[in-house]
N, C-alpha and C. Protein backbone atom coordinates (compact mmCIF):
# COMPACT_ATOMS: atom_id res chain seq x y z
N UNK A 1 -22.11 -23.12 -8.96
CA UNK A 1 -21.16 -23.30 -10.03
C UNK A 1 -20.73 -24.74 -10.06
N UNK A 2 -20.23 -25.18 -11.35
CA UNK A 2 -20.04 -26.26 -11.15
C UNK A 2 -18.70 -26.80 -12.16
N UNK A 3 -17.88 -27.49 -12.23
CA UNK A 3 -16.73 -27.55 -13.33
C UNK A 3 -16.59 -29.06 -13.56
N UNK A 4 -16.47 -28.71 -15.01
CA UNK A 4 -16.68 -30.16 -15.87
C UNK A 4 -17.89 -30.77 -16.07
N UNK A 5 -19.06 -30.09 -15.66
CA UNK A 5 -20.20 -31.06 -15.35
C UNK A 5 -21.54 -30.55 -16.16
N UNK A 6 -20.79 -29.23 -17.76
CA UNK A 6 -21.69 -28.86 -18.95
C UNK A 6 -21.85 -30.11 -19.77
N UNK A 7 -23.16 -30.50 -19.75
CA UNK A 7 -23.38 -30.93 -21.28
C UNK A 7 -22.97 -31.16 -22.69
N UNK A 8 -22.66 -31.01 -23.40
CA UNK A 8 -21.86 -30.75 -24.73
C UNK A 8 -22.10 -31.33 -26.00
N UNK A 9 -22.97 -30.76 -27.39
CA UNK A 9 -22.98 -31.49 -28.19
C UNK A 9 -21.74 -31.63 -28.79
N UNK A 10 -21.69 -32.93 -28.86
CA UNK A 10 -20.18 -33.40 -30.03
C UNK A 10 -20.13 -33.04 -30.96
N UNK A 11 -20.85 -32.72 -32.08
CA UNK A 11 -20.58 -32.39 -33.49
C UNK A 11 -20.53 -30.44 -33.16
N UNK A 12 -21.52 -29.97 -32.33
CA UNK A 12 -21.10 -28.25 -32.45
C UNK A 12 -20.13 -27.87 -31.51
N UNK A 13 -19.68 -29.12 -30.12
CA UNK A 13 -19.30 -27.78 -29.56
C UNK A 13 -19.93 -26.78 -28.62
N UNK A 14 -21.07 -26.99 -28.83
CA UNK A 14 -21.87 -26.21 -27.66
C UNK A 14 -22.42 -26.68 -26.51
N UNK A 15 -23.15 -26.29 -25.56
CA UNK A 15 -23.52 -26.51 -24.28
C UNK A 15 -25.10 -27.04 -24.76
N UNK A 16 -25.63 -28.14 -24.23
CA UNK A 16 -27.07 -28.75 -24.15
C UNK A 16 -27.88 -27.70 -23.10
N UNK A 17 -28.65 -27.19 -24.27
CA UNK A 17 -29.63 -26.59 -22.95
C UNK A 17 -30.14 -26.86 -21.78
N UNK A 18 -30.33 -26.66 -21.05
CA UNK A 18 -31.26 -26.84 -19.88
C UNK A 18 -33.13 -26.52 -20.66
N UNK A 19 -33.96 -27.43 -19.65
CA UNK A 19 -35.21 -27.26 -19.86
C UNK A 19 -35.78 -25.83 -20.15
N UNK A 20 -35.86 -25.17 -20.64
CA UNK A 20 -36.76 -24.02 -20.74
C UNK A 20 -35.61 -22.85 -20.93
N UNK A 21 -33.96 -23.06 -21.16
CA UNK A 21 -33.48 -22.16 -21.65
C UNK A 21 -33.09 -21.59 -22.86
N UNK A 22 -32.60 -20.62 -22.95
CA UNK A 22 -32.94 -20.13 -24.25
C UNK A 22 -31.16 -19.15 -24.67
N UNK A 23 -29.94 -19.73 -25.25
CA UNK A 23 -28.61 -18.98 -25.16
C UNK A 23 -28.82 -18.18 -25.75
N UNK A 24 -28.33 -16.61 -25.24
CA UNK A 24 -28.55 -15.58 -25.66
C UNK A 24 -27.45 -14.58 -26.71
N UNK A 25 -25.95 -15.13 -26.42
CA UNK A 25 -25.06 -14.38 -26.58
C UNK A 25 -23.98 -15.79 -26.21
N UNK A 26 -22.95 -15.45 -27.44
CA UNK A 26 -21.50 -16.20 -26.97
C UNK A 26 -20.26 -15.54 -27.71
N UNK A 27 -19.46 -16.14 -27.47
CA UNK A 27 -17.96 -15.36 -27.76
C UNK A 27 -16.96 -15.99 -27.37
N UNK A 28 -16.31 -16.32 -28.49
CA UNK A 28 -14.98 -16.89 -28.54
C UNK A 28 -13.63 -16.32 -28.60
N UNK A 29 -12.14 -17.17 -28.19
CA UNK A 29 -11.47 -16.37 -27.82
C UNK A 29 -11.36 -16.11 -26.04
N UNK A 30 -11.91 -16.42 -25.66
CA UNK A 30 -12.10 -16.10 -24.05
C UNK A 30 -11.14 -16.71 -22.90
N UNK A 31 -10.19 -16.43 -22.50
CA UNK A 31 -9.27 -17.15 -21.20
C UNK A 31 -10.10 -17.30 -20.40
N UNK A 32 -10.30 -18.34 -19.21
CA UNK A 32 -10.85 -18.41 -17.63
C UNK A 32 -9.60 -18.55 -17.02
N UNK A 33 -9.80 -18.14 -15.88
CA UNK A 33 -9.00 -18.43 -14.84
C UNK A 33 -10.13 -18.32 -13.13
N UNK A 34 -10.04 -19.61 -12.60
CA UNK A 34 -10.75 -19.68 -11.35
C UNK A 34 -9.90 -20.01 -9.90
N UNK A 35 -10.18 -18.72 -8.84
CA UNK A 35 -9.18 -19.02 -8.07
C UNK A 35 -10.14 -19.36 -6.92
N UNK A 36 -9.71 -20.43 -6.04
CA UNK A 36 -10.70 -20.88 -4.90
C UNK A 36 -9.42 -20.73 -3.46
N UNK A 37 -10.57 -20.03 -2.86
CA UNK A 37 -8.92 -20.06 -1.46
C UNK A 37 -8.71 -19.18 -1.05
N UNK A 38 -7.64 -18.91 -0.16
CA UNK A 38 -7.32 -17.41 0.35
C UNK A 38 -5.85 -17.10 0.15
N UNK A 39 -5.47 -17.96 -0.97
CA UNK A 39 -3.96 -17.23 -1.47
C UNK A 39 -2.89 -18.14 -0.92
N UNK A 40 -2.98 -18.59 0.17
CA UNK A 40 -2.00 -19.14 1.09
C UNK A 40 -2.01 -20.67 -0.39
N UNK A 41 -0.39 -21.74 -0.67
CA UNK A 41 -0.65 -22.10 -1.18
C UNK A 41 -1.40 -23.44 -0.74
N UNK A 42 -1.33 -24.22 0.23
CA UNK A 42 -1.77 -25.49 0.90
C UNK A 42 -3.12 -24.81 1.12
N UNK A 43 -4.19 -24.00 1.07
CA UNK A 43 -5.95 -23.48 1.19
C UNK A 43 -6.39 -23.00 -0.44
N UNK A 44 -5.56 -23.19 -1.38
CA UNK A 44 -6.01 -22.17 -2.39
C UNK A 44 -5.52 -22.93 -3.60
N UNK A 45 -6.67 -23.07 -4.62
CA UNK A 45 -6.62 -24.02 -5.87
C UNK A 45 -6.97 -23.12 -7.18
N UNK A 46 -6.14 -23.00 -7.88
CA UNK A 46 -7.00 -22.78 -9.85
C UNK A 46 -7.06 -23.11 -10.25
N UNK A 47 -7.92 -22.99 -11.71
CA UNK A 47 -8.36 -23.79 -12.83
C UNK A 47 -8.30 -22.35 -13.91
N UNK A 48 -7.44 -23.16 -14.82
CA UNK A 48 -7.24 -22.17 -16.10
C UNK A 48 -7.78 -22.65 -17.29
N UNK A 49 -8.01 -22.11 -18.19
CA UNK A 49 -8.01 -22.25 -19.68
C UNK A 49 -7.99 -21.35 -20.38
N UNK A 50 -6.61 -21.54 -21.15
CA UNK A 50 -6.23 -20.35 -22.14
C UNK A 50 -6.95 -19.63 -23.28
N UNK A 51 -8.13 -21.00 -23.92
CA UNK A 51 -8.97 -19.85 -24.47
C UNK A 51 -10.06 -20.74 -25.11
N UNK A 52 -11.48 -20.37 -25.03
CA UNK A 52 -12.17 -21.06 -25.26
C UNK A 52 -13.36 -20.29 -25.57
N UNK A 53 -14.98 -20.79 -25.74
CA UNK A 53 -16.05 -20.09 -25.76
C UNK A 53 -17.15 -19.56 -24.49
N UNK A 54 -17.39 -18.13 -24.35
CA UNK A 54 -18.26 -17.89 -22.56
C UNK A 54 -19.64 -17.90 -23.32
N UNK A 55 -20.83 -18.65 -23.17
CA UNK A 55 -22.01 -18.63 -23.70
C UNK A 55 -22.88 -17.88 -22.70
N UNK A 56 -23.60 -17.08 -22.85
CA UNK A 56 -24.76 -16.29 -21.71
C UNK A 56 -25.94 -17.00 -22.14
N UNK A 57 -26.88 -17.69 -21.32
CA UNK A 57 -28.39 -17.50 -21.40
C UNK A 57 -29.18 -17.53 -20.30
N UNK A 58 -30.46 -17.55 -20.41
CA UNK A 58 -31.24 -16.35 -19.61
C UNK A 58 -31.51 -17.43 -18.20
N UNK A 59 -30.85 -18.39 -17.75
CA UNK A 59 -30.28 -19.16 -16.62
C UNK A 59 -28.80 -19.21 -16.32
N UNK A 60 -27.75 -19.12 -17.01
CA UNK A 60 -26.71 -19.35 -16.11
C UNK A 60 -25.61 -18.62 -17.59
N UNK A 61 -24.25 -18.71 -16.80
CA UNK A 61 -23.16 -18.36 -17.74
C UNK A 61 -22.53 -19.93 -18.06
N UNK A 62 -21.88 -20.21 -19.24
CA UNK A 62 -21.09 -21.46 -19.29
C UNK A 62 -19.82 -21.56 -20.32
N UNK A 63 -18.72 -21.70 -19.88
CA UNK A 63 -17.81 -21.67 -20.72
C UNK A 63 -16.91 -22.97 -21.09
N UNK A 64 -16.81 -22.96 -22.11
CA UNK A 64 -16.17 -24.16 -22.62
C UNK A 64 -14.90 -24.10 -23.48
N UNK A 65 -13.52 -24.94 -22.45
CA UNK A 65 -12.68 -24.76 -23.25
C UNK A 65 -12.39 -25.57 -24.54
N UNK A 66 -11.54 -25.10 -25.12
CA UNK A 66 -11.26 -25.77 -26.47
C UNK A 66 -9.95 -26.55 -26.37
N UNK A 67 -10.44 -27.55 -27.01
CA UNK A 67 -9.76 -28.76 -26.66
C UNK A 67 -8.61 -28.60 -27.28
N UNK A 68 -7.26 -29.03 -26.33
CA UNK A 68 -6.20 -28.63 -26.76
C UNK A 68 -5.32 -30.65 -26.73
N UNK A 69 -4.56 -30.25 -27.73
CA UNK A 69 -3.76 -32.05 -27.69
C UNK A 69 -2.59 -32.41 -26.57
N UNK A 70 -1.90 -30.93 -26.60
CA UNK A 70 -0.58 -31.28 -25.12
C UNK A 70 -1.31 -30.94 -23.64
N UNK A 71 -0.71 -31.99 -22.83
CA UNK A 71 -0.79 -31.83 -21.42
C UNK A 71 -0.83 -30.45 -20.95
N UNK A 72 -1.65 -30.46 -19.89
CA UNK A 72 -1.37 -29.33 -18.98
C UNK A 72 -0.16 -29.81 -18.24
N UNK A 73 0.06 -28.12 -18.22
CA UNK A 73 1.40 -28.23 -17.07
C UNK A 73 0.88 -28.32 -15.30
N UNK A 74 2.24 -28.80 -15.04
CA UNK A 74 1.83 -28.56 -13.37
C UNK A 74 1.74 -27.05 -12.82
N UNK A 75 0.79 -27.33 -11.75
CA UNK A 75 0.10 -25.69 -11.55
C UNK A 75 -1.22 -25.82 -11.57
N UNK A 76 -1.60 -24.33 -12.15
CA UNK A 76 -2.95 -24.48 -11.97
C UNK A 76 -3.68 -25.66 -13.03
N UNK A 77 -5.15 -26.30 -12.47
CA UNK A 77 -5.77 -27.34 -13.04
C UNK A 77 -6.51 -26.70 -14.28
N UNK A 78 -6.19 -27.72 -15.43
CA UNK A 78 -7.12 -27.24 -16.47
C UNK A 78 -8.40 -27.79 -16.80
N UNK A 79 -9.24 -27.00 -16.88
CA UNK A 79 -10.74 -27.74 -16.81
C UNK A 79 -10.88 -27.69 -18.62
N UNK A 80 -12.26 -28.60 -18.67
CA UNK A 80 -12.83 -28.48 -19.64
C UNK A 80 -14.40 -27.64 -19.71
N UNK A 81 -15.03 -27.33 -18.89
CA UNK A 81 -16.28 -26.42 -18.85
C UNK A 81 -16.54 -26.16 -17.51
N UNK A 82 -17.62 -25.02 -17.41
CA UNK A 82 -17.39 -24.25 -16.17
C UNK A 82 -19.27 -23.71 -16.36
N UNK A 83 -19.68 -23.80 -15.20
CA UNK A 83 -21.20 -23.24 -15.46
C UNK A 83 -21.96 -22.73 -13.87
N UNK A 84 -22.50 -21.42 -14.22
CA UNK A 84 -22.93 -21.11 -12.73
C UNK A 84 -23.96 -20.47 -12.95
N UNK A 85 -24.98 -20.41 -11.85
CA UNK A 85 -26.16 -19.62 -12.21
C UNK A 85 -25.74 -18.59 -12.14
N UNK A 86 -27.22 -17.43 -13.50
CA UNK A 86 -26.59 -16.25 -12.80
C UNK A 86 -27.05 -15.71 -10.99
N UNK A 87 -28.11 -16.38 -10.71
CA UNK A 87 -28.27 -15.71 -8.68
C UNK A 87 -26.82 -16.23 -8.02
N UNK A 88 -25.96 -16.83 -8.30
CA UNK A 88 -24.54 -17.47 -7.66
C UNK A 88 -23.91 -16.34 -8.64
N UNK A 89 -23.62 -15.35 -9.04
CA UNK A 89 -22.62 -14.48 -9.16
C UNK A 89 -22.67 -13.36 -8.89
N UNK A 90 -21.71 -12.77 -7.81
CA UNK A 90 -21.89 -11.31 -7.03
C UNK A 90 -20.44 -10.71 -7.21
N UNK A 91 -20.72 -9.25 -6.67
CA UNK A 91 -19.68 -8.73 -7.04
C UNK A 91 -19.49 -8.52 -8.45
N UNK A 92 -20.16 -8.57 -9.67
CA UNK A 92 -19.58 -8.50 -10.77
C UNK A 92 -18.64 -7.33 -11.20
N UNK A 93 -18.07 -7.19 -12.16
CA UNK A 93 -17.20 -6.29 -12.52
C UNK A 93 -16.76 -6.51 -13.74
N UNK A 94 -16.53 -5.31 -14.93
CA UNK A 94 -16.06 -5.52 -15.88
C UNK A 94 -15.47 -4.04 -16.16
N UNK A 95 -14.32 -4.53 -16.67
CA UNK A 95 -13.15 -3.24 -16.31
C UNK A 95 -12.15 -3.47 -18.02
N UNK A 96 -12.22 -2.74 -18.65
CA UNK A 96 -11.74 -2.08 -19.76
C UNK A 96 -10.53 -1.47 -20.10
N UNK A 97 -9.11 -1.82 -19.56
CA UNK A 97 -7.86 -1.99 -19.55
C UNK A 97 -7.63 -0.69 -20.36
N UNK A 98 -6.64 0.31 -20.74
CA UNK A 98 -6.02 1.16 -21.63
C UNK A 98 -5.10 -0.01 -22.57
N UNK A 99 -4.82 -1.03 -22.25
CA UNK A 99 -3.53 -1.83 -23.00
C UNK A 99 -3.90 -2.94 -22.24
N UNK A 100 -4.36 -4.41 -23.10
CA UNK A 100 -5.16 -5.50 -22.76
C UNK A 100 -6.55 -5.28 -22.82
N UNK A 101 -6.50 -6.65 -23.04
CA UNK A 101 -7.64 -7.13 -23.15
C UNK A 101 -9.54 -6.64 -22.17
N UNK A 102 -9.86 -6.77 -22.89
CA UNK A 102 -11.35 -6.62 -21.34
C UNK A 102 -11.22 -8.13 -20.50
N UNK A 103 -12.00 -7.59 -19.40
CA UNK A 103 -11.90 -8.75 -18.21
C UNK A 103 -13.29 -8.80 -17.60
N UNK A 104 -14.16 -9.80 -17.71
CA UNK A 104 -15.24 -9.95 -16.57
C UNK A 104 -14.93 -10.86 -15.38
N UNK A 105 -15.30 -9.80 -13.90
CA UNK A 105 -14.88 -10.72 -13.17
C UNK A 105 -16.24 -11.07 -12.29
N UNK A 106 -16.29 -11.88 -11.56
CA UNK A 106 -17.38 -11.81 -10.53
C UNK A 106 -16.99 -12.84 -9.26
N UNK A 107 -17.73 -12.80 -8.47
CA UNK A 107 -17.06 -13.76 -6.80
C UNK A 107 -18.86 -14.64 -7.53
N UNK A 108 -18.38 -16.33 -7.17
CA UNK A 108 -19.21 -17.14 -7.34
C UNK A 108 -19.56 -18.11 -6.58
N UNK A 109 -21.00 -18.06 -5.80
CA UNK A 109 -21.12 -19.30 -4.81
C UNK A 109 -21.21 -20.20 -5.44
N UNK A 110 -20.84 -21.46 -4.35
CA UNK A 110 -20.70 -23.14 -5.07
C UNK A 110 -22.08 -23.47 -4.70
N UNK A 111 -22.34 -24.13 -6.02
CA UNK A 111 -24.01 -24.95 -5.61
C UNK A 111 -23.51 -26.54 -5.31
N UNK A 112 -24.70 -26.99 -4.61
CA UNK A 112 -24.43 -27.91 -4.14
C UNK A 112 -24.17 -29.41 -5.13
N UNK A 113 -22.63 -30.15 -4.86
CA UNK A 113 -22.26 -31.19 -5.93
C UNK A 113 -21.94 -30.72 -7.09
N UNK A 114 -21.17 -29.31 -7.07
CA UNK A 114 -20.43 -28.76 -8.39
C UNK A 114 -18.89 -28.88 -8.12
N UNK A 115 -18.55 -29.73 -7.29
CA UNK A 115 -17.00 -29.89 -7.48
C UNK A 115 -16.22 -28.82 -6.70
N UNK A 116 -16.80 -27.33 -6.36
CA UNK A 116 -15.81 -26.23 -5.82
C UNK A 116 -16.31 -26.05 -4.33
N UNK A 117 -15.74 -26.23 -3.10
CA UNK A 117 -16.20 -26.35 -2.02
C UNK A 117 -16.54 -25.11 -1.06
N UNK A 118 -16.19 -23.61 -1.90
CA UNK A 118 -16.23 -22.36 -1.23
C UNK A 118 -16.66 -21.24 -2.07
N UNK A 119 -16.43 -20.54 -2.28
CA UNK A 119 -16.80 -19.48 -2.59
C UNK A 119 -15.50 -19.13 -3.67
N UNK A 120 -15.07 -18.77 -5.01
CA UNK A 120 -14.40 -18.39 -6.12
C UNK A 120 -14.14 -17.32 -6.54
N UNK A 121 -13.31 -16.94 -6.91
CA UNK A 121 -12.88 -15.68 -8.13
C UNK A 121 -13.35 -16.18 -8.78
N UNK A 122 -13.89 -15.07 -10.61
CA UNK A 122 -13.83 -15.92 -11.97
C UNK A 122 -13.25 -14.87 -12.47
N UNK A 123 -12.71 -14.90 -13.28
CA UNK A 123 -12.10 -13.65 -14.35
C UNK A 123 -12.50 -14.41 -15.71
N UNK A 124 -13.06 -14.16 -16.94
CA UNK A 124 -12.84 -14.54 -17.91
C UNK A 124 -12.15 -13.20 -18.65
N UNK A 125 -11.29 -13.53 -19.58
CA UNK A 125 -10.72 -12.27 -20.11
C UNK A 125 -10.96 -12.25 -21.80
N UNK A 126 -11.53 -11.22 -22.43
CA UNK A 126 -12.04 -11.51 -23.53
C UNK A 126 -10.98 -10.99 -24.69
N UNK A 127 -10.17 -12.03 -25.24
CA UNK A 127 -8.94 -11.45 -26.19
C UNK A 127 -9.36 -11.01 -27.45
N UNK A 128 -10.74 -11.60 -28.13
CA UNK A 128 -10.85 -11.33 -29.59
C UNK A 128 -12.17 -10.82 -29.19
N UNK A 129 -12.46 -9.65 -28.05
CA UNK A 129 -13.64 -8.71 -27.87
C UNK A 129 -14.69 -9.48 -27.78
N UNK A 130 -15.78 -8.58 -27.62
CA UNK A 130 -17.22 -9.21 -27.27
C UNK A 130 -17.56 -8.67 -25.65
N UNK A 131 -16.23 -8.52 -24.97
CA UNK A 131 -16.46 -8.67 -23.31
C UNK A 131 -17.49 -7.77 -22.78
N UNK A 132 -17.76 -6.76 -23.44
CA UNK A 132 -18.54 -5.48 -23.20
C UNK A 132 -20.39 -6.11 -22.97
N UNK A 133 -20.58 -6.66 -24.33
CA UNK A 133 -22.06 -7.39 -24.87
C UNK A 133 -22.17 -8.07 -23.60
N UNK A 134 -20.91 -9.49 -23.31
CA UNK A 134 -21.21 -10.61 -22.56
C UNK A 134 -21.49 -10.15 -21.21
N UNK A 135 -20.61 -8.96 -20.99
CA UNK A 135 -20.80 -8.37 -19.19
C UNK A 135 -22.88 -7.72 -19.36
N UNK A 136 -23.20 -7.14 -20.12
CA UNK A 136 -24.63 -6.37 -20.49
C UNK A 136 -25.20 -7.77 -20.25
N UNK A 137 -25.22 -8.44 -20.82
CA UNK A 137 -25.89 -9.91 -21.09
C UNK A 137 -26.03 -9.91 -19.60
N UNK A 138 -25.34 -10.39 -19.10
CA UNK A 138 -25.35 -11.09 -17.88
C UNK A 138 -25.71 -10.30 -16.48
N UNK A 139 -25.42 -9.19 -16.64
CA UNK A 139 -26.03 -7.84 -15.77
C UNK A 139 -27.55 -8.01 -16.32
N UNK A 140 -27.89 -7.88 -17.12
CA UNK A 140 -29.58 -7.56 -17.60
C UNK A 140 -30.01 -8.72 -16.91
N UNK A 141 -29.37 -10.07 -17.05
CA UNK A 141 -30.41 -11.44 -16.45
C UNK A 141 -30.31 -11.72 -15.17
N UNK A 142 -29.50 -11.10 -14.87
CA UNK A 142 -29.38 -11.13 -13.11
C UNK A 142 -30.16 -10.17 -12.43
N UNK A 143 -30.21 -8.80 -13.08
CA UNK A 143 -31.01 -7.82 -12.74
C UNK A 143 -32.86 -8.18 -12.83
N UNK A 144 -32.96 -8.99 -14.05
CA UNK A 144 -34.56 -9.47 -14.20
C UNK A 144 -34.42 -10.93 -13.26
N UNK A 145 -33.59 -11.25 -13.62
CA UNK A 145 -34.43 -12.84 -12.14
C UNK A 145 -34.35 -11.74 -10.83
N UNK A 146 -33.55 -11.20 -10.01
CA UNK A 146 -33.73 -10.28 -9.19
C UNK A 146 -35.33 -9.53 -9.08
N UNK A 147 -35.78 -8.59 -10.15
CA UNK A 147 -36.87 -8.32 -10.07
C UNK A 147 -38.15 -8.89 -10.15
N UNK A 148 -38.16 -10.07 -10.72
CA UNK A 148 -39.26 -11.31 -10.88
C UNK A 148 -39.44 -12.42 -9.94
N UNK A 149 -37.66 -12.58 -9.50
CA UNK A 149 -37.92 -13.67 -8.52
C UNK A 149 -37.92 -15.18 -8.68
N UNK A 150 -38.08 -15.17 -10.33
CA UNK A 150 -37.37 -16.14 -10.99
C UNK A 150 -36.55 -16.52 -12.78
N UNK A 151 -36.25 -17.32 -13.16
CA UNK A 151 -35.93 -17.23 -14.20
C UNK A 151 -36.57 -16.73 -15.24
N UNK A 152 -36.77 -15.76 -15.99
CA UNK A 152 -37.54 -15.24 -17.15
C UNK A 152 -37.25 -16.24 -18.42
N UNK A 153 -38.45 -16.06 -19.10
CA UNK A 153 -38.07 -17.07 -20.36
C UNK A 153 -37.48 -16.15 -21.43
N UNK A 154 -37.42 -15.18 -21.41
CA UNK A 154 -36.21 -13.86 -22.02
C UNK A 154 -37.14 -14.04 -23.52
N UNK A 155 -37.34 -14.89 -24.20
CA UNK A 155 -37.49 -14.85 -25.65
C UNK A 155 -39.11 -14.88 -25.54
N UNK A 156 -40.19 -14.27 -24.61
CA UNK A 156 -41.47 -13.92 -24.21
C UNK A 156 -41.80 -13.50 -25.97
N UNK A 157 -43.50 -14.29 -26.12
CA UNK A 157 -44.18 -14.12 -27.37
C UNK A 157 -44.61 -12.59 -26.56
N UNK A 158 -44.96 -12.19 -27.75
CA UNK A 158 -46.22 -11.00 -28.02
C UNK A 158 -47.33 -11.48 -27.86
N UNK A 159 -48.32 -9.99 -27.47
CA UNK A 159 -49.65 -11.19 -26.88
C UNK A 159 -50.18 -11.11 -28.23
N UNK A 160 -51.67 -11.52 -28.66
CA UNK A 160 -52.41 -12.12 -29.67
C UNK A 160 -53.38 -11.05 -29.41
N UNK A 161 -53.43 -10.33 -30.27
CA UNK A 161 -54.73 -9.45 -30.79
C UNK A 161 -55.87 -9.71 -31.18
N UNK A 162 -57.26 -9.71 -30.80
CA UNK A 162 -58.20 -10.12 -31.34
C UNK A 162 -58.65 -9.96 -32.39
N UNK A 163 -58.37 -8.68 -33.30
CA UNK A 163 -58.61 -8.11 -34.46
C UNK A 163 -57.73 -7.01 -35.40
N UNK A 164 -57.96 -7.17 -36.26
CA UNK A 164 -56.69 -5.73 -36.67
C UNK A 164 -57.92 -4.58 -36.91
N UNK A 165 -56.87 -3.23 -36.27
CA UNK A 165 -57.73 -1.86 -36.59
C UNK A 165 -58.47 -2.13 -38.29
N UNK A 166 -59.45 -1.19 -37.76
CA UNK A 166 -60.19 -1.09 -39.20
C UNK A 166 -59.91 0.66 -39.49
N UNK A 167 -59.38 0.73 -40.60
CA UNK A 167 -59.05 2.26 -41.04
C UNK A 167 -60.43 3.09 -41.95
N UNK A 168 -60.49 3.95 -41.83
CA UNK A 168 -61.11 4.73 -42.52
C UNK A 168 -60.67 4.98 -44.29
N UNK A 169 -61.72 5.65 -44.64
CA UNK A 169 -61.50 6.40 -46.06
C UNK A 169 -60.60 7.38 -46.43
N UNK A 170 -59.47 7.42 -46.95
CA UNK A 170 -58.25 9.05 -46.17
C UNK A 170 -59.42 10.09 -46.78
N UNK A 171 -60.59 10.00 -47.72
CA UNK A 171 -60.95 11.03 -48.41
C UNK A 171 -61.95 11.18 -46.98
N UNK A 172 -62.64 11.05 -46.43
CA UNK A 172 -63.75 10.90 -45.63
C UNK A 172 -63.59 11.89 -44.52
N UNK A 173 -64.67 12.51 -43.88
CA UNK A 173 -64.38 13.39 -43.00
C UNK A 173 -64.77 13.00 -41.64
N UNK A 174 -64.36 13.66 -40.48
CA UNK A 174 -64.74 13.21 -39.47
C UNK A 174 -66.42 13.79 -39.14
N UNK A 175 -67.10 13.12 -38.76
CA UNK A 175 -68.62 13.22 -38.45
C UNK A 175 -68.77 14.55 -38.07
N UNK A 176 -67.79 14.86 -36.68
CA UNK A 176 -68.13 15.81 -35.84
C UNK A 176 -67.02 16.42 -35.70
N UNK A 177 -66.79 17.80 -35.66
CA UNK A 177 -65.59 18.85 -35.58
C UNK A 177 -65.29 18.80 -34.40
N UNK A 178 -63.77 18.54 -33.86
CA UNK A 178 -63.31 18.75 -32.26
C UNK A 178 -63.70 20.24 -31.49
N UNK A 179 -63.91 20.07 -30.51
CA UNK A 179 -64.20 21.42 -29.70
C UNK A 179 -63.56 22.27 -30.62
N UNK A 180 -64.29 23.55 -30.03
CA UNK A 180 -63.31 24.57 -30.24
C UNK A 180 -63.02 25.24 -31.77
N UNK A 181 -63.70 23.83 -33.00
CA UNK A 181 -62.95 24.17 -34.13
C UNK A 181 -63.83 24.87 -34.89
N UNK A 182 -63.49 26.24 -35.81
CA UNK A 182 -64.09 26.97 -36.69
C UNK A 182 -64.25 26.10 -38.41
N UNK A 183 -65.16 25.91 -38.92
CA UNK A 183 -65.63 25.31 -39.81
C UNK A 183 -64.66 26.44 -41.14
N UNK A 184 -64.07 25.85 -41.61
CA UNK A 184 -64.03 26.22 -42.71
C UNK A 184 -64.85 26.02 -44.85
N UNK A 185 -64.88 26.87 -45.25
CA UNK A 185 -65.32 26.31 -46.44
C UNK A 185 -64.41 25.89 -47.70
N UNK A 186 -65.12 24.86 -48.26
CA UNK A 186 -64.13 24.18 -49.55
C UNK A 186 -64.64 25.08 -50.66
N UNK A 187 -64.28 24.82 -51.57
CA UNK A 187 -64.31 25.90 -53.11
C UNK A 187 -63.97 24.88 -54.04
């Protein structure tokens, strides 16, 4: 995982792909909140953002907040983007409130030179929906790099056919009667 250190085109707003990826799913509206630590307050750091966009593709999750004009307050740190593979997220969980919002959560290892020095909470909490799709998203690509062993290119061509079937006459009969079959006569 890594924070502050997405890509970003200036005019959309979105995250610069990586070589050979392909974004699958996004959704706006989204809180983060990242807790690093064991609670105690002098071992334990967050990073919030009240609401921004979580993008899925078929390499990593990345969320980007939306740029706001007043200061953060003192407390937890406010980031501007957040990105982790999906093999660095365990534990996932996505839990469906009676009253509030949906929540995806997952525990996230730090890759190496991403700024977070241990091991993380993530919660993103999805206020204007989507959370359901984005948790599927991200379960399905973790589940296929798991079974492959590496990144899938998710948006895989169809293979190339050498020829198209050649159909028959509908009036035309078949040469030879299947086993078994009693010949009938036409009139």
């Amino acid at each position: 995982m890594a924070l502050n250190a997405a890509m970003i085109e200036a005019h959309m707003r979105n995250p610069v792909p990586l070589p050979h990826e392909n974004f699958l799913y996004h959704c706006n509206g989204v809180s983060f909140d990242l807790k690093i630590g064991d609670g105690y307050p002098a071992n334990s750091l967050a990073y919030t953002a009240t609401t921004g966009t979580a993008f899925v593709s078929n390499q990593r999750i990345v969320f980007l907040a939306k740029p706001t004009a007043s200061k953060p307050s003192a407390g937890p740190t406010r980031i501007n983007s957040f990105t982790a593979p999906h093999s660095n997220l365990r534990d996932q969980k996505f839990s469906q409130p009676m009253f509030g919002a949906n929540r995806f959560e997952a525990t996230v290892v730090p890759v190496a030179g991403g700024g977070v020095p241990s091991n993380a909470r993530l919660t993103l909490t999805f206020k204007e929906g989507g959370g359901y799709d984005f948790a599927t998203k991200v379960r399905e690509m973790g589940e296929r790099i798991q079974q492959i062993g590496e990144v899938p290119a998710y948006d895989e061509q169809l293979p190339a056919y050498d020829h198209p079937p050649t159909y028959r006459d509908e009036n035309a009969y078949p040469e030879e009667a299947p086993p078994g079959y009693e010949p009938v006569s036409r009139t």
